[in-house]
N, C-alpha and C. Protein backbone atom coordinates (compact mmCIF):
# COMPACT_ATOMS: atom_id res chain seq x y z
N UNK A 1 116.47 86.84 91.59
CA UNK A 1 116.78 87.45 90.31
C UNK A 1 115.83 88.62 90.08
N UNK A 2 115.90 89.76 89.54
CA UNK A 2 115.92 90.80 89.21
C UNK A 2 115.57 91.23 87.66
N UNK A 3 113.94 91.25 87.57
CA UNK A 3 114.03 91.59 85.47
C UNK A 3 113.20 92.74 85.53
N UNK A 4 113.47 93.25 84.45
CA UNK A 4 113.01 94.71 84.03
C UNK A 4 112.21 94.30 82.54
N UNK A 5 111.49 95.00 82.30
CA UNK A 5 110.77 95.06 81.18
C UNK A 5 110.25 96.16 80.73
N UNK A 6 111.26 96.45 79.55
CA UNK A 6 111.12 97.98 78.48
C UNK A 6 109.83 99.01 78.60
N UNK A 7 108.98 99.09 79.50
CA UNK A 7 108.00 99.76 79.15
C UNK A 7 108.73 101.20 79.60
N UNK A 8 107.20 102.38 79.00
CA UNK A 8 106.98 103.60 79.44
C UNK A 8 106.06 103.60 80.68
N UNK A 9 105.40 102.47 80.70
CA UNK A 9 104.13 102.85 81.68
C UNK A 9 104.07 102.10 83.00
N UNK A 10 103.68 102.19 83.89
CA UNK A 10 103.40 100.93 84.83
C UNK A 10 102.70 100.11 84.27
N UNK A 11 102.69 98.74 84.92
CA UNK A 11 102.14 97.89 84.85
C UNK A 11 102.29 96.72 86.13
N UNK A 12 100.54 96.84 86.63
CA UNK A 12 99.97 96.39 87.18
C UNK A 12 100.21 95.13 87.15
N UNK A 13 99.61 94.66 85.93
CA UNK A 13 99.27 92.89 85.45
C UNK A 13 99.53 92.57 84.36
N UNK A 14 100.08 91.52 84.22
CA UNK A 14 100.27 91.34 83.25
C UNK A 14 99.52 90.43 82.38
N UNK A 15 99.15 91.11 80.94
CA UNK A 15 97.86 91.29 80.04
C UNK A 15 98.35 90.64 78.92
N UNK A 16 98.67 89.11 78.32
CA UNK A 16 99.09 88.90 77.00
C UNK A 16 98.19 89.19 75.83
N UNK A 17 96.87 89.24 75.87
CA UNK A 17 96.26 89.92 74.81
C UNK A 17 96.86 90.94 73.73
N UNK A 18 97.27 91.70 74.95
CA UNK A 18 97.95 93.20 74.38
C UNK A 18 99.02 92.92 73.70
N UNK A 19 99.66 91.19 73.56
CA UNK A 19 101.22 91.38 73.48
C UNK A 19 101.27 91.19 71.61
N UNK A 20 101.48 92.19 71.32
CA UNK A 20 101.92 91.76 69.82
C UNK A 20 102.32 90.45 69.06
N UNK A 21 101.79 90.29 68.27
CA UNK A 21 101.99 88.49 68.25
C UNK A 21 103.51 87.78 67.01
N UNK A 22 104.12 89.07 66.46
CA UNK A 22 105.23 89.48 65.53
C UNK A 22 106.60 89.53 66.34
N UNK A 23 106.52 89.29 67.56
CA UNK A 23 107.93 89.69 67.95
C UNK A 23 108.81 88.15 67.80
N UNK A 24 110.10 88.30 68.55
CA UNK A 24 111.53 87.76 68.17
C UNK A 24 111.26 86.18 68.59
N UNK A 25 110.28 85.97 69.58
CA UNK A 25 109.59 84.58 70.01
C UNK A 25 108.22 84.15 70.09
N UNK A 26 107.32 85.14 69.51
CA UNK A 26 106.00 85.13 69.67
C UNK A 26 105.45 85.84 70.38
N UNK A 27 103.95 85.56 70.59
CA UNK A 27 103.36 86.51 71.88
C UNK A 27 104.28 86.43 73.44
N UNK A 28 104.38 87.50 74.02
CA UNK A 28 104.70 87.32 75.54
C UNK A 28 105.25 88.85 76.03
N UNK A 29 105.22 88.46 77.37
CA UNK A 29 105.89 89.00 78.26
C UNK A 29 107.05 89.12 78.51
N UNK A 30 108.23 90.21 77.44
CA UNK A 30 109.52 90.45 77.45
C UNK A 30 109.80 90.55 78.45
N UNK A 31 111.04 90.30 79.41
CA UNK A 31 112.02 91.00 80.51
C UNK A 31 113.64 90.12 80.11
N UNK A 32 114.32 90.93 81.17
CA UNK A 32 115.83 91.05 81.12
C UNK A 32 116.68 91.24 82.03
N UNK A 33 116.91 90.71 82.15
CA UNK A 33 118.15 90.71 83.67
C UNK A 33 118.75 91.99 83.69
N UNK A 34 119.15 92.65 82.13
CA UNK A 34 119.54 94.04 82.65
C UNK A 34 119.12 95.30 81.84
N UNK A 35 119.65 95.70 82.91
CA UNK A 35 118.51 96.79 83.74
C UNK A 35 118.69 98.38 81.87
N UNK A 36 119.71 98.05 81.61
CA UNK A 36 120.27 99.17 80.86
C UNK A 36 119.35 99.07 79.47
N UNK A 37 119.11 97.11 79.21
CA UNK A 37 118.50 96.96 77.72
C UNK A 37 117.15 97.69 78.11
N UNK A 38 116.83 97.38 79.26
CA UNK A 38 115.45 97.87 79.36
C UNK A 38 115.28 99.21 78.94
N UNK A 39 115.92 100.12 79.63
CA UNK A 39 115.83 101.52 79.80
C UNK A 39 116.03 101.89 78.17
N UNK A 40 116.52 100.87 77.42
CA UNK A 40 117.27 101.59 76.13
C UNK A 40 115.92 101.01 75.64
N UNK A 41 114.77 100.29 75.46
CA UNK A 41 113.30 99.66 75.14
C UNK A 41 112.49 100.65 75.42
N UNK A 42 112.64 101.41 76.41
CA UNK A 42 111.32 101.95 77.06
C UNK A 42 111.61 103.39 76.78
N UNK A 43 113.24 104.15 76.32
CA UNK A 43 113.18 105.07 75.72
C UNK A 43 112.98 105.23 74.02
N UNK A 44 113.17 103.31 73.30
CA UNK A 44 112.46 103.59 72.28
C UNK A 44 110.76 103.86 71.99
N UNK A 45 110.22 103.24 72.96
CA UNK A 45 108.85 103.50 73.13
C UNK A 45 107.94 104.72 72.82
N UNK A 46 108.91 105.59 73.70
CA UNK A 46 108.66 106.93 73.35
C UNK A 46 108.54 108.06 72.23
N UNK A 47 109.26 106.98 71.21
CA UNK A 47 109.18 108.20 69.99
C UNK A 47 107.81 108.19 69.64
């Protein structure tokens, strides 16, 4: 299986500290089987 995760940046390792603790399930490490939600995450990032 195959997940993507919304960022702008690379990432090396993964760091839950950093993870905002407000999101849709708690702290963590988002990904997604597809590939499109991501891209549509990681161009919201950018504003």
């Amino acid at each position: 299986m195959i997940l993507y995760h919304g960022s702008n940046i690379a990432i090396d390792r993964i760091n839950l500290s950093l993870s905002k603790p407000y999101k849709d399930f708690g702290k963590g490490f988002y990904a997604t089987d597809i590939r499109s939600q991501a891209e549509d995450m990681a161009k919201l990032k950018r504003l």
